[in-house]
C-alpha atoms as a PDB file:
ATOM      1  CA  UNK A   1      90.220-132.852 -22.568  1.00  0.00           C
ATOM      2  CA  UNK A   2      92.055-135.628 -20.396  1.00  0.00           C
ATOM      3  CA  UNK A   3      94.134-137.152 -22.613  1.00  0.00           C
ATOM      4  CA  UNK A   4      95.303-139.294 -20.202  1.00  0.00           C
ATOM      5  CA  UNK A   5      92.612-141.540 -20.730  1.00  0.00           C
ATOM      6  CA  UNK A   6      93.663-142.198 -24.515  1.00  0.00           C
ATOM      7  CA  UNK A   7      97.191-143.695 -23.954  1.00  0.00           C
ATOM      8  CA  UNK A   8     100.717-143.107 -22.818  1.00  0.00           C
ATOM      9  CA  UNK A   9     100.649-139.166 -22.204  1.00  0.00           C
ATOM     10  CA  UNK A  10     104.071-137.197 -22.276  1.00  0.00           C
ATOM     11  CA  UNK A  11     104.382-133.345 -22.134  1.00  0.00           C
ATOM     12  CA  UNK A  12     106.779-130.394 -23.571  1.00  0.00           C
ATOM     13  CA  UNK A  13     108.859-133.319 -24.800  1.00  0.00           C
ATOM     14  CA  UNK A  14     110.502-133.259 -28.622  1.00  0.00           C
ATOM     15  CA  UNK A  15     109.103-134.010 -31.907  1.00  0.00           C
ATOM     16  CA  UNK A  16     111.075-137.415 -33.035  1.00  0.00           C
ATOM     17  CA  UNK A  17     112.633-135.921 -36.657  1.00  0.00           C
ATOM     18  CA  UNK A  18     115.514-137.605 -38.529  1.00  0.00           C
ATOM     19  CA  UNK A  19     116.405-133.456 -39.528  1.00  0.00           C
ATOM     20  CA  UNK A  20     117.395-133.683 -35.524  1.00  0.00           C
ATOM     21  CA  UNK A  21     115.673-130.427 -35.688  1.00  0.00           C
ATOM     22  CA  UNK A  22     114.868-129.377 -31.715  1.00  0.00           C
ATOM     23  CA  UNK A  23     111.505-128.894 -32.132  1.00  0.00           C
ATOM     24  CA  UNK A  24     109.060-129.943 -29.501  1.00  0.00           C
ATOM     25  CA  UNK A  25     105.272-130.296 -28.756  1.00  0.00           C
ATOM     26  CA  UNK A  26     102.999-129.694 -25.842  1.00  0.00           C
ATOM     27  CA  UNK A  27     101.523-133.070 -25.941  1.00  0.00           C
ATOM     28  CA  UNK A  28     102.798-136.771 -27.136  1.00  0.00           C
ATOM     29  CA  UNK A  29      99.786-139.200 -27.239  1.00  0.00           C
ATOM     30  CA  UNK A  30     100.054-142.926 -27.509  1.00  0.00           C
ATOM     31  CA  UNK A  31      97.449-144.960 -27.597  1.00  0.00           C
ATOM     32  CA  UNK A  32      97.567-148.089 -26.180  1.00  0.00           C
ATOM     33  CA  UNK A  33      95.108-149.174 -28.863  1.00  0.00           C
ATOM     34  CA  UNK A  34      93.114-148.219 -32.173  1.00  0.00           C
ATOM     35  CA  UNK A  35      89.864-148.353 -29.849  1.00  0.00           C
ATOM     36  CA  UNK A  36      91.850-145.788 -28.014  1.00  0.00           C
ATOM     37  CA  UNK A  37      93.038-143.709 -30.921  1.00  0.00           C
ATOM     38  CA  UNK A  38      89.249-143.593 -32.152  1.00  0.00           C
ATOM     39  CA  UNK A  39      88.272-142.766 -28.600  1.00  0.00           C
ATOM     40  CA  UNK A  40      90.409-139.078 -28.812  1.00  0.00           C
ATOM     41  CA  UNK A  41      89.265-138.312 -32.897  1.00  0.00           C
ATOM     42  CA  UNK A  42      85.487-138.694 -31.538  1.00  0.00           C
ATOM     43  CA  UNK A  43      86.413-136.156 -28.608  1.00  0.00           C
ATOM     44  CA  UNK A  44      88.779-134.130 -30.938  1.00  0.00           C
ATOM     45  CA  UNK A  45      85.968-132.904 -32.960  1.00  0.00           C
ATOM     46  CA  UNK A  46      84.067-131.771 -30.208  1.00  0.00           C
ATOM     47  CA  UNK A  47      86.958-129.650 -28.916  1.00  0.00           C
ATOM     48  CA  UNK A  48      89.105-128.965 -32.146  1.00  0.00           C
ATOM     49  CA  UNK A  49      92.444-129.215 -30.359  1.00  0.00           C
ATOM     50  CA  UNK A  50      95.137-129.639 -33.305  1.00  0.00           C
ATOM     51  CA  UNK A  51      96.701-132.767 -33.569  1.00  0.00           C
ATOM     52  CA  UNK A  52      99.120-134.911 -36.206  1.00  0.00           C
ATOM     53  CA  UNK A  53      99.797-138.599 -36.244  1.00  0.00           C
ATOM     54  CA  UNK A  54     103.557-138.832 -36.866  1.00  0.00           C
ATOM     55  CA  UNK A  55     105.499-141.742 -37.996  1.00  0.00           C
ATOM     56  CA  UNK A  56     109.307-142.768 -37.974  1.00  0.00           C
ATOM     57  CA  UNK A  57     110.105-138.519 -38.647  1.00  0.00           C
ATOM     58  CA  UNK A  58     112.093-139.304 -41.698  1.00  0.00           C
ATOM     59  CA  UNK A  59     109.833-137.245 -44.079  1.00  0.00           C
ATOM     60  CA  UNK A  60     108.659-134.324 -42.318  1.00  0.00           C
ATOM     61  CA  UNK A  61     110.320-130.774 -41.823  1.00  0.00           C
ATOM     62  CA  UNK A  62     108.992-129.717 -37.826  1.00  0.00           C
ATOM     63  CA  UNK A  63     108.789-125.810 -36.980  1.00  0.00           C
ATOM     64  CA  UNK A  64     110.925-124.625 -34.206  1.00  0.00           C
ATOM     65  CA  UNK A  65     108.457-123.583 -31.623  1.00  0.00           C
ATOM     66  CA  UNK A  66     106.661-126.199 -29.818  1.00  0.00           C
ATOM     67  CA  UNK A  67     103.757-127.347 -31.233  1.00  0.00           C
ATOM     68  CA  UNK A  68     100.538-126.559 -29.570  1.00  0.00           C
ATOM     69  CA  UNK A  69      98.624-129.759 -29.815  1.00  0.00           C
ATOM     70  CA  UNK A  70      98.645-133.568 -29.764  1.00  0.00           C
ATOM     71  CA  UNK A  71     101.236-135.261 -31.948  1.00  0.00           C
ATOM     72  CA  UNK A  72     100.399-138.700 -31.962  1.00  0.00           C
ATOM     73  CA  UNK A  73     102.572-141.904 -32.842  1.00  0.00           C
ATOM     74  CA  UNK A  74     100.847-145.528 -32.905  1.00  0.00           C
ATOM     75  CA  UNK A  75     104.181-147.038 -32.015  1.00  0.00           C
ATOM     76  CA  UNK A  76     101.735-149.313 -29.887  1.00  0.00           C
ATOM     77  CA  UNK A  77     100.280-150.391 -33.141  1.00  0.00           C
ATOM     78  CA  UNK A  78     102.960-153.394 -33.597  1.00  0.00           C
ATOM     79  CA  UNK A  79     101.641-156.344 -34.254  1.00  0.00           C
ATOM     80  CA  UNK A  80     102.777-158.805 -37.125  1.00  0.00           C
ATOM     81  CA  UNK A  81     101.119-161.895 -38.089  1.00  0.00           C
ATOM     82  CA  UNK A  82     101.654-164.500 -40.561  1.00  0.00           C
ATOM     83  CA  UNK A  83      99.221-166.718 -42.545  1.00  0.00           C
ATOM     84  CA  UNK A  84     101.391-168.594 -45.293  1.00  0.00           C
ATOM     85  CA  UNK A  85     102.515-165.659 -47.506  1.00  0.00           C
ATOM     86  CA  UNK A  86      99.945-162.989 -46.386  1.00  0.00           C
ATOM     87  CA  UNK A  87     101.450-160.816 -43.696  1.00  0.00           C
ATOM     88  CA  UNK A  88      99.155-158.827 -41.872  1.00  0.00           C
ATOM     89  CA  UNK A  89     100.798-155.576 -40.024  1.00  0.00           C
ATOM     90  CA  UNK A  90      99.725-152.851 -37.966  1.00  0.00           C
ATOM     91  CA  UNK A  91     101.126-149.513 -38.831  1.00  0.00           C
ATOM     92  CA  UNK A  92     103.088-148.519 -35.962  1.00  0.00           C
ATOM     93  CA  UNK A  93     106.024-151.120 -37.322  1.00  0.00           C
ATOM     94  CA  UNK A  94     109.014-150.034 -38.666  1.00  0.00           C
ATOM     95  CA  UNK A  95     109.336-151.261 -41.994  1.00  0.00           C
ATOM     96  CA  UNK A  96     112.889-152.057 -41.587  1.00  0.00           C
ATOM     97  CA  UNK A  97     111.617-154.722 -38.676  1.00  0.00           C
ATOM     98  CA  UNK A  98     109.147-156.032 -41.423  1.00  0.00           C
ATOM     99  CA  UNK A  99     112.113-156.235 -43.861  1.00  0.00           C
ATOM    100  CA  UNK A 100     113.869-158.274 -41.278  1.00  0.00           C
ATOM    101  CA  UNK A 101     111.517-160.406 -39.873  1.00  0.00           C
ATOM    102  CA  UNK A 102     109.860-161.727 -43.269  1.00  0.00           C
ATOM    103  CA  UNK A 103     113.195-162.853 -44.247  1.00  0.00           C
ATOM    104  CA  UNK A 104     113.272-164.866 -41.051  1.00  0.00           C
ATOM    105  CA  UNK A 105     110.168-166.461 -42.313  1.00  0.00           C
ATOM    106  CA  UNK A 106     111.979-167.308 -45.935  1.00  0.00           C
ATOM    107  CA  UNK A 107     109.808-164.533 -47.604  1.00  0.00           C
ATOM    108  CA  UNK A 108     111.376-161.450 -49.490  1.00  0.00           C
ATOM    109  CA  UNK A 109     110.352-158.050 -51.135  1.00  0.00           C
ATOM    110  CA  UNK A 110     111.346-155.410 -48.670  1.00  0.00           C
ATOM    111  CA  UNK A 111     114.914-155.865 -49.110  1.00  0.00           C
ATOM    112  CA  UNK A 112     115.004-152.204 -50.838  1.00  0.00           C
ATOM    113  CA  UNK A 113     113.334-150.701 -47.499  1.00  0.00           C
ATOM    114  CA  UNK A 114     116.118-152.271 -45.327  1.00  0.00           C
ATOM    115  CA  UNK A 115     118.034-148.391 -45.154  1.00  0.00           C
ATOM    116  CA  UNK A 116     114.390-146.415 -44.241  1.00  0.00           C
ATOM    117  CA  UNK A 117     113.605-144.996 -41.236  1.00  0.00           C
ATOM    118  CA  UNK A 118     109.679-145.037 -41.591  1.00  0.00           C
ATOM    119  CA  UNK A 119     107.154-146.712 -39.891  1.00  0.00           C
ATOM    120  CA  UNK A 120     104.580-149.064 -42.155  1.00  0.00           C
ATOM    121  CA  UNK A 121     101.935-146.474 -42.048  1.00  0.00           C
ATOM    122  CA  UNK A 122     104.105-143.710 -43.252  1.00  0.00           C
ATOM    123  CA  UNK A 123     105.714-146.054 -45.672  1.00  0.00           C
ATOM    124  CA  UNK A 124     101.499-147.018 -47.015  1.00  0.00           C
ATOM    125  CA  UNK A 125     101.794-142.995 -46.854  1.00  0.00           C
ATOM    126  CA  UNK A 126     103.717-141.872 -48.878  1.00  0.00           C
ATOM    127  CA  UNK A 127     104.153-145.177 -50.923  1.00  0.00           C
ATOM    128  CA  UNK A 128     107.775-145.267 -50.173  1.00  0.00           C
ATOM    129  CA  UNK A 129     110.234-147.105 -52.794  1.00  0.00           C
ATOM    130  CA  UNK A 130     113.492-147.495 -53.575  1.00  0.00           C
ATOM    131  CA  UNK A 131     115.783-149.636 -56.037  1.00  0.00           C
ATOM    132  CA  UNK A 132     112.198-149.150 -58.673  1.00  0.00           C
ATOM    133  CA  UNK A 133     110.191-151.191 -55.886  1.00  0.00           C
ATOM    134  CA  UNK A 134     107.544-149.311 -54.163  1.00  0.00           C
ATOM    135  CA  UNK A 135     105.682-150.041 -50.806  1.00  0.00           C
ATOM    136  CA  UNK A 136     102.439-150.873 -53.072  1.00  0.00           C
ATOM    137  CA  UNK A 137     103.813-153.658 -54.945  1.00  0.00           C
ATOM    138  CA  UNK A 138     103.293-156.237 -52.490  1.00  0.00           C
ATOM    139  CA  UNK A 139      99.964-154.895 -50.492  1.00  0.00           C
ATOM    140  CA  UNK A 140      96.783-156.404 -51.130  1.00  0.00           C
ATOM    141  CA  UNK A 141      94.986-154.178 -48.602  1.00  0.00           C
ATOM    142  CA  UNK A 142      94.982-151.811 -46.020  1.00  0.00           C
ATOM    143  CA  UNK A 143      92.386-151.210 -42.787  1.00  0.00           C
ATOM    144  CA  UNK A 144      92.160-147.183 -41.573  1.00  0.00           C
ATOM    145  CA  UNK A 145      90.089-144.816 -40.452  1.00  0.00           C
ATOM    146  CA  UNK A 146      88.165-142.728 -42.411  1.00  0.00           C
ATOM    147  CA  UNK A 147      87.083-138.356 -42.000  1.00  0.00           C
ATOM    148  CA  UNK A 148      83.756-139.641 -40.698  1.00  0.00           C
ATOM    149  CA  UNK A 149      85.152-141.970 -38.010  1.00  0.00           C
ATOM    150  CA  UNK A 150      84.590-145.117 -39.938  1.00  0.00           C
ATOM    151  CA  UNK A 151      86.982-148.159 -39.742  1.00  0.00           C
ATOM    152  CA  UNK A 152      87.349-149.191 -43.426  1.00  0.00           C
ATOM    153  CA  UNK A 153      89.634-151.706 -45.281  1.00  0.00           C
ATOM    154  CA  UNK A 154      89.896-151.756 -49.560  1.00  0.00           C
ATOM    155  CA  UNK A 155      92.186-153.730 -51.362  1.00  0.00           C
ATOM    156  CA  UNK A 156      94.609-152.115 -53.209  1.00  0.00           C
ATOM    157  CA  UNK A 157      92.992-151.825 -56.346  1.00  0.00           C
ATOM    158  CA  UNK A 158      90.342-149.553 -55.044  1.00  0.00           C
ATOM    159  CA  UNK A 159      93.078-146.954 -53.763  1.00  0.00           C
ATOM    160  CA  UNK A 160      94.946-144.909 -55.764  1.00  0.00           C
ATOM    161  CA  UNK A 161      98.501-144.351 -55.714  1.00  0.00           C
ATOM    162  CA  UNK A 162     101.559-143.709 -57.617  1.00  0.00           C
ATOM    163  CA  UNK A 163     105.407-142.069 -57.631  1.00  0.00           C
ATOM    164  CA  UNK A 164     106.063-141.236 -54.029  1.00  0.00           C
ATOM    165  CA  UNK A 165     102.329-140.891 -53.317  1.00  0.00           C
ATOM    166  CA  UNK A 166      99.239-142.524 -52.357  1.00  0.00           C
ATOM    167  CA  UNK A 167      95.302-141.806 -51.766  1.00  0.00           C
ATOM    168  CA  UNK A 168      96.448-141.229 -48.167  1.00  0.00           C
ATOM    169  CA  UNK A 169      98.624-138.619 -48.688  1.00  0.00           C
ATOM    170  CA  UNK A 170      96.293-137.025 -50.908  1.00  0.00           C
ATOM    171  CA  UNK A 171      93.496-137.362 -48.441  1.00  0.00           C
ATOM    172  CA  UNK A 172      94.913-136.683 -45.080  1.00  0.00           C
ATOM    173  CA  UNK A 173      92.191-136.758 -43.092  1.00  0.00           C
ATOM    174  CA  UNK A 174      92.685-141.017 -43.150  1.00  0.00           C
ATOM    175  CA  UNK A 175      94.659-142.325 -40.454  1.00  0.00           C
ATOM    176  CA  UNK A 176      96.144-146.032 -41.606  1.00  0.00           C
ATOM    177  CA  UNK A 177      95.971-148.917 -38.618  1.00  0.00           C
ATOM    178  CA  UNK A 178      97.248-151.636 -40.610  1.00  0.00           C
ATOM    179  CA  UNK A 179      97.658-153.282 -44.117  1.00  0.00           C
ATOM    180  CA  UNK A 180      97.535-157.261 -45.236  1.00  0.00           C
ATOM    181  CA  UNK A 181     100.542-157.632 -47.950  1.00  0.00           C
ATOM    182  CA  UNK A 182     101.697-160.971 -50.113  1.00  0.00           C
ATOM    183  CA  UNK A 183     105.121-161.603 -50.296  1.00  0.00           C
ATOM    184  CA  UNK A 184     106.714-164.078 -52.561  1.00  0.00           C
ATOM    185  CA  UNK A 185     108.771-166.918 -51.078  1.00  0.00           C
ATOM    186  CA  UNK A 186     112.561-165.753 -50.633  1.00  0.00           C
ATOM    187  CA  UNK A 187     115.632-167.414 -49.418  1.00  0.00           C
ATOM    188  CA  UNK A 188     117.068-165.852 -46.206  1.00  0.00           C
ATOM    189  CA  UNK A 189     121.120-166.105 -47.276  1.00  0.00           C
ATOM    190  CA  UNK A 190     120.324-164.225 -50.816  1.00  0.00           C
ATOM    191  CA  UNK A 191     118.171-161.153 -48.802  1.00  0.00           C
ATOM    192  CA  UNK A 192     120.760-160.722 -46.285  1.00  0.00           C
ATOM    193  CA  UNK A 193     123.606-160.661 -48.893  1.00  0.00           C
ATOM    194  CA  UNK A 194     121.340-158.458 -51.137  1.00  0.00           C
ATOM    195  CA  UNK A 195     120.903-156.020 -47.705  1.00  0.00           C
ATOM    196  CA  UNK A 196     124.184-155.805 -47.154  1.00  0.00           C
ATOM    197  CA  UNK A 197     125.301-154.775 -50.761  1.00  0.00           C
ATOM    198  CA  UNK A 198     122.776-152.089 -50.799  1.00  0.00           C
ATOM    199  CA  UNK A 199     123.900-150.694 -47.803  1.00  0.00           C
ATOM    200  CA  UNK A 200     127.697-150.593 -49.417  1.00  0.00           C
ATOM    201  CA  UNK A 201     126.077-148.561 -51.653  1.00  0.00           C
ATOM    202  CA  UNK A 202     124.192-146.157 -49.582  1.00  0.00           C
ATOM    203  CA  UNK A 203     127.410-145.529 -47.418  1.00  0.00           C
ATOM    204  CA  UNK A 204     129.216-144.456 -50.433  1.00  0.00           C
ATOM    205  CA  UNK A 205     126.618-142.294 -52.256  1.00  0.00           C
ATOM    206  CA  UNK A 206     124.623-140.824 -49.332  1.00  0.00           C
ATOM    207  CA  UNK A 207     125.635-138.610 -46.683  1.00  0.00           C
ATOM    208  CA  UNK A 208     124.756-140.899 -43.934  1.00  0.00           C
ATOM    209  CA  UNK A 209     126.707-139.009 -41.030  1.00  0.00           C
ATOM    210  CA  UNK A 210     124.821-136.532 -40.870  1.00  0.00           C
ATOM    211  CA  UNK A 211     121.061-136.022 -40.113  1.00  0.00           C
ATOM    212  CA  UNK A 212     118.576-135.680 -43.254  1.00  0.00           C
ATOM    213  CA  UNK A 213     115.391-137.002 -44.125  1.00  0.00           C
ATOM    214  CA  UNK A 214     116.508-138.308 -47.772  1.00  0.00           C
ATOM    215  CA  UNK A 215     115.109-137.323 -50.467  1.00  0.00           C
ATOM    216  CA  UNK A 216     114.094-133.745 -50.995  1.00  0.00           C
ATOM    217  CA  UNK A 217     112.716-133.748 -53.892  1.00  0.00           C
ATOM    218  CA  UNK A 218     111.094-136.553 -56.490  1.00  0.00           C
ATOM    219  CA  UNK A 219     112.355-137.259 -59.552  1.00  0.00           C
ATOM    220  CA  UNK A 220     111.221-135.027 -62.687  1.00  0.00           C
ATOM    221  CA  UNK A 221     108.643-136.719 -65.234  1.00  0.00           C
ATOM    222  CA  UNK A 222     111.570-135.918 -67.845  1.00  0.00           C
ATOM    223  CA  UNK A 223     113.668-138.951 -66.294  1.00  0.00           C
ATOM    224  CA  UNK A 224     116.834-136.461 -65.353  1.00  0.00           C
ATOM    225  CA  UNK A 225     117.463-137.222 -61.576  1.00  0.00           C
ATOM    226  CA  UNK A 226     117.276-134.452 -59.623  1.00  0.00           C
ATOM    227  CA  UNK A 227     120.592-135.220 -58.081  1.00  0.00           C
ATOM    228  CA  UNK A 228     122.149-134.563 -61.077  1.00  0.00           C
ATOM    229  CA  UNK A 229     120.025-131.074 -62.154  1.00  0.00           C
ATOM    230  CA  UNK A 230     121.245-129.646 -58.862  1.00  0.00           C
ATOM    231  CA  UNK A 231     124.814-131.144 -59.175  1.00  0.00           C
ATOM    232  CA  UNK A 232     124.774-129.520 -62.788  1.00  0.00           C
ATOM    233  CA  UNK A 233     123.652-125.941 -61.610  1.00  0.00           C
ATOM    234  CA  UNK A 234     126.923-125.764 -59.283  1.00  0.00           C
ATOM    235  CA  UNK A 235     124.280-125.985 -56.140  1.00  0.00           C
ATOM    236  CA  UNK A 236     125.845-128.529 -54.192  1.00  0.00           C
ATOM    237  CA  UNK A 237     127.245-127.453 -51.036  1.00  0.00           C
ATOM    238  CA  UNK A 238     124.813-124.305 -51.258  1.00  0.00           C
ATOM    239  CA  UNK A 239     124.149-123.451 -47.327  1.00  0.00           C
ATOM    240  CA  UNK A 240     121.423-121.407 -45.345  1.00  0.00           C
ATOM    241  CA  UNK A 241     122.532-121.634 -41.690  1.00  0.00           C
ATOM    242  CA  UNK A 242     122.949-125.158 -40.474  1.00  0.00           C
ATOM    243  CA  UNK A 243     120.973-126.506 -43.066  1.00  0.00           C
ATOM    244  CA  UNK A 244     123.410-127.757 -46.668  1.00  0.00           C
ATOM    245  CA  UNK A 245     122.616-129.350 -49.905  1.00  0.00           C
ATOM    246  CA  UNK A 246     125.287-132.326 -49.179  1.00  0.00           C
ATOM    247  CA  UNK A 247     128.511-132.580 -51.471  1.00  0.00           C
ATOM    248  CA  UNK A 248     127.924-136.705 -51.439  1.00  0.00           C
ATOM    249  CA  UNK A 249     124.310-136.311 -52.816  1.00  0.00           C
ATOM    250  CA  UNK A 250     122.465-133.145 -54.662  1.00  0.00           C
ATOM    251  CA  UNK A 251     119.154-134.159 -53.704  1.00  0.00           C
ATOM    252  CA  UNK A 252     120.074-134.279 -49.468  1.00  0.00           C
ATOM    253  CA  UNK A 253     119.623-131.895 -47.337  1.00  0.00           C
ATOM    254  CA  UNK A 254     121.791-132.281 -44.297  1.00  0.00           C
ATOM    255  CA  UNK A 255     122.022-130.712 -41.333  1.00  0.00           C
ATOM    256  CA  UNK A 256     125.466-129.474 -40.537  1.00  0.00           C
ATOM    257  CA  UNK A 257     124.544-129.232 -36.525  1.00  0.00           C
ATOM    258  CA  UNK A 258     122.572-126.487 -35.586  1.00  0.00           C
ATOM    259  CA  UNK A 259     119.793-126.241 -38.383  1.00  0.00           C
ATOM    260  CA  UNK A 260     116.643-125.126 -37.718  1.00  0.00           C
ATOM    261  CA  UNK A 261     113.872-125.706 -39.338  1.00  0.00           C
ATOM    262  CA  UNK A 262     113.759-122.101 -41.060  1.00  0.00           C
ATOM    263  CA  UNK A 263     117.165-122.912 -42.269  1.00  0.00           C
ATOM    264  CA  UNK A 264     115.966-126.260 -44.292  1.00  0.00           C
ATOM    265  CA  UNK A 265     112.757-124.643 -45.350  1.00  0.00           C
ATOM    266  CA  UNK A 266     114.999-121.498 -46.507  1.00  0.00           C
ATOM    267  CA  UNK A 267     116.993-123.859 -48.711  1.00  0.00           C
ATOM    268  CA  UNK A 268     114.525-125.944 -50.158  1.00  0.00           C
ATOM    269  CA  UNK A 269     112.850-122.720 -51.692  1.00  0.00           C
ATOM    270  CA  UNK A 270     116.016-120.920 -52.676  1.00  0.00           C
ATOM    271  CA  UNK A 271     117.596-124.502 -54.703  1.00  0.00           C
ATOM    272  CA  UNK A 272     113.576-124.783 -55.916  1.00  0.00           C
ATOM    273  CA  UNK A 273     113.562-121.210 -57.260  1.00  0.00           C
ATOM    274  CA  UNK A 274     117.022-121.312 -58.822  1.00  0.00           C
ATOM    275  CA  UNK A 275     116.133-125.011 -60.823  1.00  0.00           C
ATOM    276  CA  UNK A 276     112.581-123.216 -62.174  1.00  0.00           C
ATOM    277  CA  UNK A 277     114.525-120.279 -63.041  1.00  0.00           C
ATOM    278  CA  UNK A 278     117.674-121.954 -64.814  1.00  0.00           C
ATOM    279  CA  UNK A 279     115.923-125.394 -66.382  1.00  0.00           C
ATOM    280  CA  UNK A 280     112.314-124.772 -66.220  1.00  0.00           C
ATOM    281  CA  UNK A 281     111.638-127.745 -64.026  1.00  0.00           C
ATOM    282  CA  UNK A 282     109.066-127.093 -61.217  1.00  0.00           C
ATOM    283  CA  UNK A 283     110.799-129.679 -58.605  1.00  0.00           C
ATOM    284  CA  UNK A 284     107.919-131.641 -56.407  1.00  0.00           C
ATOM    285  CA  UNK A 285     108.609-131.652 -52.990  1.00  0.00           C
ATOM    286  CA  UNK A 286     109.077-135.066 -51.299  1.00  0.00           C
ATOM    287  CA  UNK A 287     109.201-133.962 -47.797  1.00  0.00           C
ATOM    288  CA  UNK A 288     106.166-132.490 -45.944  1.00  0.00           C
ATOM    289  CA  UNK A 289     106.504-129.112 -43.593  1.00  0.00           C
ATOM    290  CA  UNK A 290     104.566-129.123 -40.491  1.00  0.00           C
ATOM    291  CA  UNK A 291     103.351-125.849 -39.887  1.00  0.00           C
ATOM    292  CA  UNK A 292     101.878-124.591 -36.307  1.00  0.00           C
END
């Protein structure tokens, strides 16, 4: 296949993770545009080469060796566009440029996304929240394409979602171009000084000098943060090579320097087992493993 002929083409270069785990692939793909991107899934099928569309790397756990496909990113996918107080977006934005730039229009809403590192479709994703506001609570409706090779678009209500999850995670095989949300009106001064007390916060609870991809695991149904079950089982500070449970926050995995990704999946099983085996609790992974 010449992927050339589908976007921006890069080779052997690394797989953008906020683990900072060196893991590369063979191929980076990015499409100039979603006529583009539908242009390689048509040929894909008729050639199976593996491929993943990746976002801003803040959820994902990468293997060491080099992938053997096409990772994709839509980072070309950026367009934002304003109609009052519907704000369509493509899914290649960062959401913390959405959180910005709809204050700059006097709207508000994404002020609890102003600390994540994800892009708008991996936000959509994984329906992404923080602060009890999720990424759903504002969309009306959201354009992708489906297993068949269908562009389709359905307002919220006829996806399903919930608690760090969303039809698209569920169904995988759907690739997200772009969504339509409504924000309310906002006042610029009040976000900003909203932003920049949340971000007080974050620097004192969360290990923020060091890589991670946040949250590990999602809460338990029972309420009881998992921060706090691992930070009462005396597992804080538990290490597996370069990869720690952080002594800031029980439910971060950082990477000390030089973890692989072995060492982070090694710890995320071992702190798993140890909760099921102690409490009972069966702890939900938040963060996804890429496997080649």
């Amino acid at each position: 296949m010449n992927l050339e002929k589908f976007g921006f083409l890069e080779e052997h270069v690394p797989i953008k993770n906020t683990y900072k785990i060196k893991g590369q692939t063979r191929y980076l793909l990015h499409p100039k545009t979603k006529e583009q991107l539908l242009a390689f899934l048509k040929e894909q099928k008729n050639t199976n080469i593996p491929y993943f569309i990746l976002g801003g790397g803040s959820n994902i756990i990468i293997s060491d060796e080099e992938y053997p496909g096409v990772v994709i990113e839509l980072d070309n996918l950026n367009k934002i566009e304003y109609q009052d107080n519907f704000v369509y977006v493509e899914s290649g934005v960062k959401i913390q440029k959405l959180c910005m730039d709809i204050i700059d229009h006097n709207l508000k809403g994404l002020e609890w996304a102003s600390g994540i590192p994800a892009t708008i479709g991996g936000a959509i994703y994984g329906n992404a929240e923080a602060y009890k506001t999720e990424t759903f609570k504002y969309l009306k409706s959201v354009t992708y394409i489906d297993k068949s090779l269908n562009i389709v678009t359905k307002k919220k209500e006829e996806l399903s979602y919930g608690y760090r999850t969303s039809f698209f995670k569920e169904k995988k095989e759907n690739i997200i171009l772009s969504a339509v949300f409504l924000f309310p009106n906002g006042i610029k001064e009040e976000s900003l000084k909203l932003i920049e007390e949340r971000k007080k916060r974050r620097i004192e609870s969360q290990p923020l000098e060091y890589p991670s991809a946040g949250s590990v695991w999602r809460n338990p149904s029972n309420e009881t943060p998992t921060w706090k079950i691992i930070e009462e089982l005396g597992l804080k500070g538990t290490q597996i090579g370069g990869a720690k449970i952080s002594l800031k926050h029980g439910n971060f995995i950082i990477n000390t320097g030089n973890a692989t990704g072995n060492d982070i999946r090694n710890l995320i099983q071992y702190t798993s087992r140890v909760v099921k085996e102690k409490t009972g609790i069966e702890l939900k992974l938040e963060q996804e493993f890429k496997d080649w």
